[in-house]
N, C-alpha and C. Protein backbone atom coordinates (compact mmCIF):
# COMPACT_ATOMS: atom_id res chain seq x y z
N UNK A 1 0.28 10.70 -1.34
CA UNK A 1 -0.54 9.65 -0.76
C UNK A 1 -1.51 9.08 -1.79
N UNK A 2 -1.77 9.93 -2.53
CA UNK A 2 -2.80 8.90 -3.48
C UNK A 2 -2.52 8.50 -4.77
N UNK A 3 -1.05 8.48 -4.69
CA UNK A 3 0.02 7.38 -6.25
C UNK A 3 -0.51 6.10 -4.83
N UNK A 4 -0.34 6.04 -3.65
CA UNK A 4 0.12 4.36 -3.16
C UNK A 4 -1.50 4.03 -3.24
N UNK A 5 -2.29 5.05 -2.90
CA UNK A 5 -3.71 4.32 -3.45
C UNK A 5 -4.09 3.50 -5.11
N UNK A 6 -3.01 4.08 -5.74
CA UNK A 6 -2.86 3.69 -7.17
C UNK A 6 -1.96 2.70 -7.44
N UNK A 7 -0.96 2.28 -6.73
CA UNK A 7 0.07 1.56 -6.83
C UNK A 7 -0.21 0.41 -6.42
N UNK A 8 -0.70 0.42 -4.76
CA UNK A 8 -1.14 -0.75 -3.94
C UNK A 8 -2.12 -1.84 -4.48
N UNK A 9 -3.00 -1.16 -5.36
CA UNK A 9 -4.03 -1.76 -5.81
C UNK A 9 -3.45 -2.27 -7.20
N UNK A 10 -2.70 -1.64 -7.84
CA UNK A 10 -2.19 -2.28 -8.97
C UNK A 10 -1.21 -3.57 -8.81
N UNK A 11 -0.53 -3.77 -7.62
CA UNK A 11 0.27 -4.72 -7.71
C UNK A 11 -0.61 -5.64 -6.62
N UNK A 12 -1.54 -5.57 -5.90
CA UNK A 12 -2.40 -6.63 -5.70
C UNK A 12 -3.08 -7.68 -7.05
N UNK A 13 -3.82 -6.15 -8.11
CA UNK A 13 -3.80 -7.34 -9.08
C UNK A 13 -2.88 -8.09 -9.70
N UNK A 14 -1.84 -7.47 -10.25
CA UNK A 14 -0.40 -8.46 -10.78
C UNK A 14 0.04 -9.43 -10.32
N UNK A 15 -0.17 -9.13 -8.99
CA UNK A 15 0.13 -10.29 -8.09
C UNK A 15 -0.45 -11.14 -7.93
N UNK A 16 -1.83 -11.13 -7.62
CA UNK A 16 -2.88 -12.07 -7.77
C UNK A 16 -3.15 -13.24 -9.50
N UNK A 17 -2.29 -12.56 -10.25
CA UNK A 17 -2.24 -13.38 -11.42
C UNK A 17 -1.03 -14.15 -11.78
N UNK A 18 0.34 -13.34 -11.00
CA UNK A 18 1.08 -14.11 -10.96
C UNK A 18 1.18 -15.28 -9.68
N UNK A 19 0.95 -15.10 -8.75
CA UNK A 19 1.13 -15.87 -7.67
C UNK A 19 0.42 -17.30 -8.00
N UNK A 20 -0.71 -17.42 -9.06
CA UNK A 20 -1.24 -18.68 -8.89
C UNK A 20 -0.71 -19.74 -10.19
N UNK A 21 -0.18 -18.56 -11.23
CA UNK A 21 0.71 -19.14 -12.22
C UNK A 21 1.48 -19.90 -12.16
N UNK A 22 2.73 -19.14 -11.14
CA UNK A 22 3.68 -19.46 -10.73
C UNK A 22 3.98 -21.18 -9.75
N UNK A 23 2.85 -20.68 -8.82
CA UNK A 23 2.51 -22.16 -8.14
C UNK A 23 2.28 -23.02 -8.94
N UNK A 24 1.30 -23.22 -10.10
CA UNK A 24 0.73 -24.31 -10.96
C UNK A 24 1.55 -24.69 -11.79
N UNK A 25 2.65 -23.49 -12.55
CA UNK A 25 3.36 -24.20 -13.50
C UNK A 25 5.03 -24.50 -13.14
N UNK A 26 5.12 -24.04 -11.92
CA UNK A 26 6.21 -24.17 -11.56
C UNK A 26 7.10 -25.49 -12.02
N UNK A 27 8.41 -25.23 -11.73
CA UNK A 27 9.58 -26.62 -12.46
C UNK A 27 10.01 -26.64 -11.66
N UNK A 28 10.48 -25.82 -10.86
CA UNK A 28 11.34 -25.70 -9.84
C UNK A 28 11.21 -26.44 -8.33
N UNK A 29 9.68 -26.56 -7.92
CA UNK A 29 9.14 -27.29 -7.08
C UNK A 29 7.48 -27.84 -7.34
N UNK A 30 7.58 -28.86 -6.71
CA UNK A 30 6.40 -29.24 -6.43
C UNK A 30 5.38 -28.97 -5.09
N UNK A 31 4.25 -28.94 -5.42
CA UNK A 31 3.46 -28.33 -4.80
C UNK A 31 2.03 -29.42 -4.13
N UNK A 32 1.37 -29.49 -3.13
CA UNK A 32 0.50 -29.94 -2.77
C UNK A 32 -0.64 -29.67 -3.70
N UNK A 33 -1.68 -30.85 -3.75
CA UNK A 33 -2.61 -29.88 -4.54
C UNK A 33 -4.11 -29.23 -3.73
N UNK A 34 -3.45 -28.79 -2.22
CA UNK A 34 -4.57 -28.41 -1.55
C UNK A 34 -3.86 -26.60 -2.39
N UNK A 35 -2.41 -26.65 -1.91
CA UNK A 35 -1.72 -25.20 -2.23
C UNK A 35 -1.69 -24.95 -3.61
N UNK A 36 -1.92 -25.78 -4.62
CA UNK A 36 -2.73 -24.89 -5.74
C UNK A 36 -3.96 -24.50 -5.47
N UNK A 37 -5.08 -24.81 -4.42
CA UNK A 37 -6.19 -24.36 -4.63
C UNK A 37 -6.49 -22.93 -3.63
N UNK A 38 -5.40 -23.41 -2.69
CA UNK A 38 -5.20 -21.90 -2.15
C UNK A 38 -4.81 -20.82 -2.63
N UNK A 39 -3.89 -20.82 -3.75
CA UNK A 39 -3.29 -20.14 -4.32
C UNK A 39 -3.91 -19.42 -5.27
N UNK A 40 -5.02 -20.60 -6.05
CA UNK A 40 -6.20 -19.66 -6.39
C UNK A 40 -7.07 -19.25 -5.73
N UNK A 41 -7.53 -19.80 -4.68
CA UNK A 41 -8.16 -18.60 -3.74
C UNK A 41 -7.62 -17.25 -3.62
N UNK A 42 -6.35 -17.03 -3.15
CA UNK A 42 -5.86 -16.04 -2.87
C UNK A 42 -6.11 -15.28 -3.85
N UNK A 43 -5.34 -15.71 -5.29
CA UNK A 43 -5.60 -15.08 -5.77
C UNK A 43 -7.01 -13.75 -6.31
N UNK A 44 -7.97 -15.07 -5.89
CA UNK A 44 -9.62 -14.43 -6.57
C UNK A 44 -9.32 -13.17 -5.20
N UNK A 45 -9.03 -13.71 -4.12
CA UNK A 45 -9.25 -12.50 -3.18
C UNK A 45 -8.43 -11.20 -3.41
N UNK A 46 -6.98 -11.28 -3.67
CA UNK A 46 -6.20 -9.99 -4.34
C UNK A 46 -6.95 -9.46 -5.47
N UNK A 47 -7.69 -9.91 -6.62
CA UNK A 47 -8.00 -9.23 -7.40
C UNK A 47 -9.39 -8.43 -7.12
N UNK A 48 -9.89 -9.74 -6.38
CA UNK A 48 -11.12 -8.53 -5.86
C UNK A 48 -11.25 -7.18 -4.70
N UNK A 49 -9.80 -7.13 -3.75
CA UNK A 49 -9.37 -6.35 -3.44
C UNK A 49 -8.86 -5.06 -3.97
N UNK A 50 -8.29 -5.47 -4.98
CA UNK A 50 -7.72 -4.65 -6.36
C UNK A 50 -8.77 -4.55 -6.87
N UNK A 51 -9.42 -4.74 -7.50
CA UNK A 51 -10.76 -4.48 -8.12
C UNK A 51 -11.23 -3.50 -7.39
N UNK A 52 -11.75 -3.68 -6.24
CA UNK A 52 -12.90 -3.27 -5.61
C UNK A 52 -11.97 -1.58 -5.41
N UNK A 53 -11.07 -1.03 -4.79
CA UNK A 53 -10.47 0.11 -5.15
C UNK A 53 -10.39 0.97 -5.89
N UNK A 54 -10.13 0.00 -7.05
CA UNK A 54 -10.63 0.95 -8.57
C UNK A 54 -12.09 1.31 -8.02
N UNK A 55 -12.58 0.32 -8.12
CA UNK A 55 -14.20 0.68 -7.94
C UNK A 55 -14.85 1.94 -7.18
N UNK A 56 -14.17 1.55 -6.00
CA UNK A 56 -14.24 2.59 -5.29
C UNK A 56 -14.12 4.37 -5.23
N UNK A 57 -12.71 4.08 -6.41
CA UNK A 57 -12.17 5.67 -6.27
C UNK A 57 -12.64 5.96 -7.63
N UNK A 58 -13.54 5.17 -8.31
CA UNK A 58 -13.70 5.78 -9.10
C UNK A 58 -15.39 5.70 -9.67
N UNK A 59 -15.80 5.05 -9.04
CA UNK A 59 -17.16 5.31 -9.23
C UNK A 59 -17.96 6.26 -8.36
N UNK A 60 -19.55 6.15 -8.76
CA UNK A 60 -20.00 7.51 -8.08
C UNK A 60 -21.60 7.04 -7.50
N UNK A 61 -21.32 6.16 -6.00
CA UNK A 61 -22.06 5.32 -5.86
C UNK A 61 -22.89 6.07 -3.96
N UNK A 62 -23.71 5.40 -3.59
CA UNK A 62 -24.03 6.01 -2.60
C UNK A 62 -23.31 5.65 -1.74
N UNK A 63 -23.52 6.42 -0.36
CA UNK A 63 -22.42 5.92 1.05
C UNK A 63 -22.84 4.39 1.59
N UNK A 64 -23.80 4.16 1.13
CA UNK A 64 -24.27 2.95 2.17
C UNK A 64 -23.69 1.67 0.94
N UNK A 65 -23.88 1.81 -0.28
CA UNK A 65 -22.83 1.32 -1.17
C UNK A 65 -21.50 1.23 -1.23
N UNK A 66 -20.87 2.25 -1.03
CA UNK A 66 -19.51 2.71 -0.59
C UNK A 66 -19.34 2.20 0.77
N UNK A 67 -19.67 1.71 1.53
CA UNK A 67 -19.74 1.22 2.92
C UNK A 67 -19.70 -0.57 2.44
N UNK A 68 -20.89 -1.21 1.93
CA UNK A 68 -20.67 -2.28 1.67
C UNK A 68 -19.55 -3.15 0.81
N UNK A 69 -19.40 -1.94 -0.14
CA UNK A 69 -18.30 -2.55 -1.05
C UNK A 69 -16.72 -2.83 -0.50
N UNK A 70 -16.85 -1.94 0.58
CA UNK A 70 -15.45 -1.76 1.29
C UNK A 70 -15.37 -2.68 2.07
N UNK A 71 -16.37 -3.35 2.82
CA UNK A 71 -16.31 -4.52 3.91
C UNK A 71 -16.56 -5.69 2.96
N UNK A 72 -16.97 -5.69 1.98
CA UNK A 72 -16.60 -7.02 1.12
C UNK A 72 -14.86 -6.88 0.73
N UNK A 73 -14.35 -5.51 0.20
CA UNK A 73 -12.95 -5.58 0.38
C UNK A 73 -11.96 -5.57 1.25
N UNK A 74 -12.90 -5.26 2.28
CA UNK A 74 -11.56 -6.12 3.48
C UNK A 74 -11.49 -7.13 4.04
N UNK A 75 -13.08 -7.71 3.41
CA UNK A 75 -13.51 -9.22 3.90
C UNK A 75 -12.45 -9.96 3.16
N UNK A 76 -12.45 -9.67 2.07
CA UNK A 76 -11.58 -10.65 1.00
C UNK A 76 -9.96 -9.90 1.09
N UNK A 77 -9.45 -8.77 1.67
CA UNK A 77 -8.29 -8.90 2.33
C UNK A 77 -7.93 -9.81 3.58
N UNK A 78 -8.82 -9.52 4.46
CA UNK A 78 -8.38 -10.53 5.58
C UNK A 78 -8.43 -12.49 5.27
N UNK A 79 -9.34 -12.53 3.98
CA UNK A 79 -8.93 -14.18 4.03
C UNK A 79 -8.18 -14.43 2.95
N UNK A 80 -7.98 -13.42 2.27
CA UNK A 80 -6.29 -13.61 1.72
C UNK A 80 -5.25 -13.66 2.12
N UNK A 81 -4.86 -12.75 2.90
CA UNK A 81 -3.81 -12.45 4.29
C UNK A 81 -3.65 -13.59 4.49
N UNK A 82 -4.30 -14.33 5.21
CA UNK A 82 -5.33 -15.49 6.34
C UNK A 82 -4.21 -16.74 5.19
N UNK A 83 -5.27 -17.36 4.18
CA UNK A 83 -4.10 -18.44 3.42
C UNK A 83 -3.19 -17.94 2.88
N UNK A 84 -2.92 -16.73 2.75
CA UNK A 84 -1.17 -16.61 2.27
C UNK A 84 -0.14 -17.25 3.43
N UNK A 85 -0.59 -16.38 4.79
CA UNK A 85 0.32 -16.80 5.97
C UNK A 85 0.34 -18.32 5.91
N UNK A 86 -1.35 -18.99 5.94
CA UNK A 86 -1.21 -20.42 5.83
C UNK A 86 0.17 -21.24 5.15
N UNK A 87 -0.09 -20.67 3.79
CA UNK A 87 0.51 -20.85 2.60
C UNK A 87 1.92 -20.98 2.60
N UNK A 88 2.22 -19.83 3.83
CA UNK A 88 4.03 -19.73 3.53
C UNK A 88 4.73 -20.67 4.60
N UNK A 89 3.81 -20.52 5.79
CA UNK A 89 4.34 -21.43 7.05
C UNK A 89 3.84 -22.86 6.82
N UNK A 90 3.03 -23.51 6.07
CA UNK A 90 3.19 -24.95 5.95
C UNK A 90 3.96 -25.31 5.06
N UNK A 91 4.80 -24.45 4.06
CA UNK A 91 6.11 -24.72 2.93
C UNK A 91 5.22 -26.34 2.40
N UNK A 92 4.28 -26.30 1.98
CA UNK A 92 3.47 -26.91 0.92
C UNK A 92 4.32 -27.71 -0.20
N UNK A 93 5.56 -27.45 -0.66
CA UNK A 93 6.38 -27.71 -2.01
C UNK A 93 7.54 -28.90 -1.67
N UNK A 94 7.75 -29.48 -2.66
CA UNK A 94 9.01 -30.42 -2.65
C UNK A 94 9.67 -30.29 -3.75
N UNK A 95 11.58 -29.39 -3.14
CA UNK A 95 11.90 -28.99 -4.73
C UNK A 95 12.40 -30.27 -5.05
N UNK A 96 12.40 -29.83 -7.00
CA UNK A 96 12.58 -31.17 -7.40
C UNK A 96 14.78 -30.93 -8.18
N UNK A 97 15.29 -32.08 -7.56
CA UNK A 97 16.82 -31.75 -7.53
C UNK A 97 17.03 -32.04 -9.35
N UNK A 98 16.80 -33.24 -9.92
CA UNK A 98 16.88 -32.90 -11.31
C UNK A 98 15.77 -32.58 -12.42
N UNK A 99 15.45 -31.81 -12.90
CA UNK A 99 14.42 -31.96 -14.57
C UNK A 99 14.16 -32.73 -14.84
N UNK A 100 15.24 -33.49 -15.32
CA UNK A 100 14.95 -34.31 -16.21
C UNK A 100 14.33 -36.16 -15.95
N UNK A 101 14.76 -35.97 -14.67
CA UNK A 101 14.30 -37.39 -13.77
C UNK A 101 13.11 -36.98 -13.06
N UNK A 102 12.96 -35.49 -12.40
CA UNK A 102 12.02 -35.34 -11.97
C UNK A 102 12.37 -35.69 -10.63
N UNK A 103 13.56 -36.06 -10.08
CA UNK A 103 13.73 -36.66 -8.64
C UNK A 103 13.28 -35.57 -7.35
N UNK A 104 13.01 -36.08 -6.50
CA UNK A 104 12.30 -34.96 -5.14
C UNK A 104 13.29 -35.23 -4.34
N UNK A 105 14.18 -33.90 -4.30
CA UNK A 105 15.06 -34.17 -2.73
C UNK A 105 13.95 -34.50 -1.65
């Protein structure tokens, strides 16, 4: 049980750096530019989720500290959650059919 405390938090951050990459530089589709800014939202929220874990398991802080830090990390889980779902059910993107014209099915 406590590799997925190590794991979970590691691929929140990875993720949080790829997910907003991916959206911004994408070729493959185009994107709204409200859903690049969500995308960096999200992101800031996965890493500070991920962050805040490390933090957690490894610092040596009081309980009422350890109490706050954790409801800022689930604050910023739940409104990540929150625009990801946004994110996936408004399909935000228009793929684009050639490169080189740039044409938008």
């Amino acid at each position: 049980m406590r590799s997925l405390h190590t794991i979970l938090p590691l691929l929140a951050i990875f993720g949080s750096i790829v997910f907003p990459i991916s959206t911004l530089f994408s070729r493959r589709y185009i994107y709204e530019p409200w859903a690049r800014t969500v995308s960096v939202l999200v992101s800031m929220c996965g890493f500070i989720w991920g962050a805040g874990r490390f933090i957690l398991d490894h610092g040596n802080f009081s309980k009422s500290t350890d109490v706050v830090l954790d409801d800022v990390r689930r604050f910023c889980c739940g409104i990540g959650v929150g625009l990801l779902v946004a994110f996936i059910i408004a399909k935000p993107y228009k793929k684009v059919v050639d490169e080189k014209s740039k044409t938008i099915a």
